[in-house]
C-alpha atoms as a PDB file:
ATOM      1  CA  UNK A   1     -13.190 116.955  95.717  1.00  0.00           C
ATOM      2  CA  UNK A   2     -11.647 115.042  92.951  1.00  0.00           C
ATOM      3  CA  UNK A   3      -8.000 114.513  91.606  1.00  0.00           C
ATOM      4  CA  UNK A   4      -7.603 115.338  87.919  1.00  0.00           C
ATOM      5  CA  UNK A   5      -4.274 115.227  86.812  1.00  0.00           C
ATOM      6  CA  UNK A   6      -2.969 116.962  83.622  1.00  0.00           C
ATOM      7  CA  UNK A   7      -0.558 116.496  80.582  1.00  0.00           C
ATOM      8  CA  UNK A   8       0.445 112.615  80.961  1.00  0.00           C
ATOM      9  CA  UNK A   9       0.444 112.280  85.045  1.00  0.00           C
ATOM     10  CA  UNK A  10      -1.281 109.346  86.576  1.00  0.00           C
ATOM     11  CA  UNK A  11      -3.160 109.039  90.024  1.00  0.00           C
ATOM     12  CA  UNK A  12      -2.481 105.677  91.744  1.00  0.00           C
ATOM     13  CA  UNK A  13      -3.852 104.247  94.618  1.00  0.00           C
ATOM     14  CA  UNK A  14      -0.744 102.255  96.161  1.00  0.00           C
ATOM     15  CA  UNK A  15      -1.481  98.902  97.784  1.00  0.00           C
ATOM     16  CA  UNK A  16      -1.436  98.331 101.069  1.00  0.00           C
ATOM     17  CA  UNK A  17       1.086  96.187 102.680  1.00  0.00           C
ATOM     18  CA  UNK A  18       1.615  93.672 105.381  1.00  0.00           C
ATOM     19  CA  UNK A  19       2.207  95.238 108.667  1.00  0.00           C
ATOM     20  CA  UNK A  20       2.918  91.857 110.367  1.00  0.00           C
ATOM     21  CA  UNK A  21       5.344  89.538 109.983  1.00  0.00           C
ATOM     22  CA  UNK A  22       4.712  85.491 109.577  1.00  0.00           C
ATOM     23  CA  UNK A  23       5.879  84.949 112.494  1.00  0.00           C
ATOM     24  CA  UNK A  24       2.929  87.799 113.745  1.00  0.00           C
ATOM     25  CA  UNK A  25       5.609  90.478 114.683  1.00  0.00           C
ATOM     26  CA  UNK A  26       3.575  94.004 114.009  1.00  0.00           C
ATOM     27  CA  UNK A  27       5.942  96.295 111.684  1.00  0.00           C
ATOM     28  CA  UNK A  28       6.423 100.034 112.782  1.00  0.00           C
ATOM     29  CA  UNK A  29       5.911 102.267 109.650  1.00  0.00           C
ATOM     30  CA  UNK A  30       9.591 102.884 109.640  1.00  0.00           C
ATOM     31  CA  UNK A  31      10.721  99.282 108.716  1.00  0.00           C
ATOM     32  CA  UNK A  32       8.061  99.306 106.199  1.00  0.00           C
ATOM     33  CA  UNK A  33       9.133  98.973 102.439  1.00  0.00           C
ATOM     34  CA  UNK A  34       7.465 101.569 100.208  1.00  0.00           C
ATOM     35  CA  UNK A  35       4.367  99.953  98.287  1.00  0.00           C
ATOM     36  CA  UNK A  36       5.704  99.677  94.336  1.00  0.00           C
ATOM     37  CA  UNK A  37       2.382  98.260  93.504  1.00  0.00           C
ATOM     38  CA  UNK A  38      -1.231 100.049  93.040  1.00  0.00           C
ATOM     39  CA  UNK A  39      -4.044 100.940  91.088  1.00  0.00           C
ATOM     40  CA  UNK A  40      -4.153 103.534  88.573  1.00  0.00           C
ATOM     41  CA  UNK A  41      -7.042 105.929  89.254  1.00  0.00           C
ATOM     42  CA  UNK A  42      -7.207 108.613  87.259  1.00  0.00           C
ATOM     43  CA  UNK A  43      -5.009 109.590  83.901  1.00  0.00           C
ATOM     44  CA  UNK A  44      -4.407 112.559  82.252  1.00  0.00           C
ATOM     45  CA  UNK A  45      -5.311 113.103  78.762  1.00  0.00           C
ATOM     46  CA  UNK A  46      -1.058 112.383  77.314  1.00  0.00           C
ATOM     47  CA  UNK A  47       1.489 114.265  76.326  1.00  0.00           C
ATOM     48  CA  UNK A  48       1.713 116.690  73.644  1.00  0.00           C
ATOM     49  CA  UNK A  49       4.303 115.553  70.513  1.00  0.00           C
ATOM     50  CA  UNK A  50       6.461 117.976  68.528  1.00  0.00           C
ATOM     51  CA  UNK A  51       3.779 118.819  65.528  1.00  0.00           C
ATOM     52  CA  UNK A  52       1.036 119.477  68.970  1.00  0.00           C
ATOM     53  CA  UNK A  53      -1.010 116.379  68.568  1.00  0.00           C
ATOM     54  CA  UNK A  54      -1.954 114.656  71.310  1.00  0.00           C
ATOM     55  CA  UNK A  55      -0.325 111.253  72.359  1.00  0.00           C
ATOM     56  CA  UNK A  56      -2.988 109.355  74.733  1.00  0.00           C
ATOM     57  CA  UNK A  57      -1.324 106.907  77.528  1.00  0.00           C
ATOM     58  CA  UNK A  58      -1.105 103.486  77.859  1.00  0.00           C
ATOM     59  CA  UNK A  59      -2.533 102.977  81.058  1.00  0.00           C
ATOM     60  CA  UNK A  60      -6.255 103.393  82.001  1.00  0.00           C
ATOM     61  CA  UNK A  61      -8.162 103.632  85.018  1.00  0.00           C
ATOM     62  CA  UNK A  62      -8.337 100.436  86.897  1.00  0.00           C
ATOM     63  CA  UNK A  63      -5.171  99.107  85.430  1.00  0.00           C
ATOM     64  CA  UNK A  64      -2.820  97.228  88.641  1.00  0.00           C
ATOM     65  CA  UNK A  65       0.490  98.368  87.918  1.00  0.00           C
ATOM     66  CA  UNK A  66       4.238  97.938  89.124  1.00  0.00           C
ATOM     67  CA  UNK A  67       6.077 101.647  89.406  1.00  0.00           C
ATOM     68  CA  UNK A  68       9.185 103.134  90.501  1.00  0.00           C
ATOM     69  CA  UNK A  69      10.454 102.638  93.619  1.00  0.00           C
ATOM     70  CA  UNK A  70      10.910 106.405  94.902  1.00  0.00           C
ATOM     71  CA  UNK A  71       9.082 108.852  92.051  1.00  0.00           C
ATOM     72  CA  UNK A  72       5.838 110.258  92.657  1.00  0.00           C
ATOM     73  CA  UNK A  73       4.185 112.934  95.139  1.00  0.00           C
ATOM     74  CA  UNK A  74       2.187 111.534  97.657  1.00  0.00           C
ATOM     75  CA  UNK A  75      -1.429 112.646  98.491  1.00  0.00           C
ATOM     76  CA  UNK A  76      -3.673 112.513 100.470  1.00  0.00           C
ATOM     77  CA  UNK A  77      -7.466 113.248  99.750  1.00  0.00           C
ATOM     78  CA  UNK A  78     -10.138 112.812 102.263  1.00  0.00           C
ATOM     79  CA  UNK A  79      -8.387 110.266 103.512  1.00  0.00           C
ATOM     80  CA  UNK A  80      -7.127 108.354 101.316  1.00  0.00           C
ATOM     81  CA  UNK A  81      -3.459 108.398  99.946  1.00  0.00           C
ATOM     82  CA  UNK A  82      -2.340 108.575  96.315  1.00  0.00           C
ATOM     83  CA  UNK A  83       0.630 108.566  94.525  1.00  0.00           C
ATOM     84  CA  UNK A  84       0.530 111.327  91.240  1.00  0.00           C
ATOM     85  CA  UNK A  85       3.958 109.942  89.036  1.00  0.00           C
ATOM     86  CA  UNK A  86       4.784 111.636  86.004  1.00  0.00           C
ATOM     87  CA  UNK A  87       3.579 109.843  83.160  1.00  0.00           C
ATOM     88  CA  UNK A  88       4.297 106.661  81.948  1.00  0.00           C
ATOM     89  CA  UNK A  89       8.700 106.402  82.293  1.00  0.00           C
ATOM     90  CA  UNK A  90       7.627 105.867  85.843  1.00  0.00           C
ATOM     91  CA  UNK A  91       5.612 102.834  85.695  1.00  0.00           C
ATOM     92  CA  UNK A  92       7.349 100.065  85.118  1.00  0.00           C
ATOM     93  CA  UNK A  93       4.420  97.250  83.998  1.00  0.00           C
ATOM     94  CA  UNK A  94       1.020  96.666  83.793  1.00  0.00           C
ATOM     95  CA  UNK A  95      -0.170  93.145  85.884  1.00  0.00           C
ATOM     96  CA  UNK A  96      -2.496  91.014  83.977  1.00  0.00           C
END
């Protein structure tokens, strides 16, 4: 199976943090901060303006990129969890 999203939503892949401290300490997933960093994996095809033509995003597949801290559903798909956010208000930056 395969994510598609529609209108302007984007599919990331968030990255996985550290789980230990410096000092070695393991980290329970409560005490965890909530990754704000990932890689976009799929994107819809944009939004639709007011005269109906279509306005493509910004972001493309492959793109690393900083979002929101809490927006997004999470997903998970054989496996594998992914964030869908709604368009591009929700990412904040692109890393280069």
């Amino acid at each position: 199976m395969h994510i598609r999203p529609i209108g302007e939503r984007v599919v990331i892949k968030p990255m996985e943090k550290e789980v230990k401290t410096q000092s070695g300490i393991l980290l329970p997933d409560s005490a965890q901060e909530k990754p704000i960093e990932g890689e976009v994996v799929a994107v819809g095809p944009g939004r639709m303006d007011a005269n109906g033509n279509r306005v493509p995003l910004e972001v493309k597949v492959g793109d690393m990129v900083v979002f929101a801290k809490f927006v997004g559903t999470n997903v998970k798909q054989e496996g594998v969890d992914y964030l869908i956010v709604n368009g591009e208000r929700d990412i904040l930056c692109v890393i280069e």
